[in-house]
Protein backbone atom coordinates (compact mmCIF):
# COMPACT_ATOMS: atom_id res chain seq x y z
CA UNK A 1 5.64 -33.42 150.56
CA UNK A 2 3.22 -35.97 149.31
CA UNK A 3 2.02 -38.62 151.51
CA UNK A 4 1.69 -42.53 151.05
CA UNK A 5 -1.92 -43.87 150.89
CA UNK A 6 -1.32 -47.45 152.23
CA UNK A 7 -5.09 -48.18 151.19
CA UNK A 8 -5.12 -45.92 147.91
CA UNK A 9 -4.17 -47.18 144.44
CA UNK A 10 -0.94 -48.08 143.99
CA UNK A 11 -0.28 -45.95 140.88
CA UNK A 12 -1.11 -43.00 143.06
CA UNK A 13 1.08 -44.20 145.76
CA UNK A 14 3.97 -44.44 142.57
CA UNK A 15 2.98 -41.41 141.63
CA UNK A 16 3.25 -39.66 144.84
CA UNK A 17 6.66 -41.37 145.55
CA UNK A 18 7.69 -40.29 141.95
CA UNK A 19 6.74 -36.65 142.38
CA UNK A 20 8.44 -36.30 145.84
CA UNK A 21 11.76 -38.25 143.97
CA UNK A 22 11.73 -35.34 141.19
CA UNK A 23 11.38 -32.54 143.77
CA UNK A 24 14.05 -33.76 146.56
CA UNK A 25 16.88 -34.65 142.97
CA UNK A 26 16.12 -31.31 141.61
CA UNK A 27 16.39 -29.49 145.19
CA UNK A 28 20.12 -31.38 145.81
CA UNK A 29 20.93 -31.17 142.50
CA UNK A 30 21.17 -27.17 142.05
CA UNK A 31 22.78 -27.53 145.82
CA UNK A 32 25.34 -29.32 144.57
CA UNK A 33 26.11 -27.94 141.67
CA UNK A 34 25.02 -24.37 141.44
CA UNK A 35 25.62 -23.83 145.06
CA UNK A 36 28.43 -25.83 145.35
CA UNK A 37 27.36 -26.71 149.11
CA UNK A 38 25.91 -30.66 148.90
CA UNK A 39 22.73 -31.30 151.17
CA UNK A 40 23.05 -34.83 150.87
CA UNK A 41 25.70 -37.58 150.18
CA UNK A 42 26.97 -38.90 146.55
CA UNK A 43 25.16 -42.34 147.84
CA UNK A 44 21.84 -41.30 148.60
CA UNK A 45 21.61 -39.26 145.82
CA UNK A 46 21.98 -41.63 143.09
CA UNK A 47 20.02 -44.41 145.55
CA UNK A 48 16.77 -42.05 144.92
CA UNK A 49 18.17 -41.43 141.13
CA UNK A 50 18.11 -45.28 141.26
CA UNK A 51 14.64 -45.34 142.65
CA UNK A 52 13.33 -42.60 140.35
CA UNK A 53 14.68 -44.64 137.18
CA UNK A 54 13.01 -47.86 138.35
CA UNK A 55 9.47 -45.51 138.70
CA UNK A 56 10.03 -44.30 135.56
CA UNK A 57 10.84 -47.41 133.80
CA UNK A 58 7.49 -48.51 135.67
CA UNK A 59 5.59 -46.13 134.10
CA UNK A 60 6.91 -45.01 130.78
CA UNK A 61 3.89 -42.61 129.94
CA UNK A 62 5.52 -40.70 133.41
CA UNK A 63 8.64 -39.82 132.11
CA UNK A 64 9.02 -35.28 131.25
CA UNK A 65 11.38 -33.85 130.13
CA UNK A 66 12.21 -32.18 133.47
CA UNK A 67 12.68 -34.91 135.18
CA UNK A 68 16.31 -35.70 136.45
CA UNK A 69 16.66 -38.65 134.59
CA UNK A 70 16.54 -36.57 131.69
CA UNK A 71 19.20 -34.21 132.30
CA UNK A 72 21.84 -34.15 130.20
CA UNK A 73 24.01 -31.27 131.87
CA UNK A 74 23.77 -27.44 132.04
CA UNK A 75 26.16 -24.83 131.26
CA UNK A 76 29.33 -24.27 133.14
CA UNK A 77 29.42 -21.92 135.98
CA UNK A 78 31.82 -18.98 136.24
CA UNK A 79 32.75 -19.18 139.94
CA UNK A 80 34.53 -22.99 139.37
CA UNK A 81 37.62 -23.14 138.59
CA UNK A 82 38.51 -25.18 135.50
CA UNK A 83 40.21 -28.49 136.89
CA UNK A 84 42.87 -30.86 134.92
CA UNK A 85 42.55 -34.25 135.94
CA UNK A 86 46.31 -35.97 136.55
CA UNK A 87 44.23 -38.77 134.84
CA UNK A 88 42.02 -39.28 132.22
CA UNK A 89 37.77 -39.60 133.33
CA UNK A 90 37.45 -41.91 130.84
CA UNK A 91 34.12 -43.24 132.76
CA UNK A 92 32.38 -41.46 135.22
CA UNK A 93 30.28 -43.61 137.21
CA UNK A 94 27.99 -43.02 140.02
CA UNK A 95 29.37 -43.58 143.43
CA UNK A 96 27.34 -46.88 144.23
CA UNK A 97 27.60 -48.51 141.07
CA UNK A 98 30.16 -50.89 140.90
CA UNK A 99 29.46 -52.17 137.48
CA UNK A 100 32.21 -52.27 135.10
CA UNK A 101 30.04 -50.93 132.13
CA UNK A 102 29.46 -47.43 134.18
């Protein structure tokens, strides 16, 4: 895990903080929805998918295609059972935001 440099640039420190953000969303990412076993809460998850937007937004030229914020969504896995919702998802919003826009 990268370390903060309280005296360094701060584009490194961004950078660093960045880097470990990508790393930590992919690792609970594939826990959650490969393995189906969550590492972390709904709420922290998008606080740091928050965090990593605001970096990113920061630093434009930063943004890969790899990163989280550019997922989109992967193929369906096998072992899940297909689920009808009683109700419509017609927006699916992140578990802090409490916007009415989604």
């Amino acid at each position: 895990m990268a370390t903060l440099d309280l005296f360094a640039d701060p584009d490194a420190n961004d950078r660093a903080r960045l880097d470990a953000l990508r790393a930590n969303l992919h690792h609970y990412a594939h826990h959650y929805y490969v393995l189906d076993a969550p590492v972390v809460p709904d709420a922290e998850y998008d606080r740091l998918f928050v965090e990593l937007q605001a970096l990113e937004a920061a630093h434009p030229d930063w943004v890969t295609p790899d990163s989280p914020t550019q997922r989109v969504g992967g193929k369906p896995l096998g072992q899940f059972a297909s689920v009808r919702h009683a109700v419509p998802m017609l927006s699916i919003r992140t578990e802090t935001d409490t916007e009415s826009t989604g």
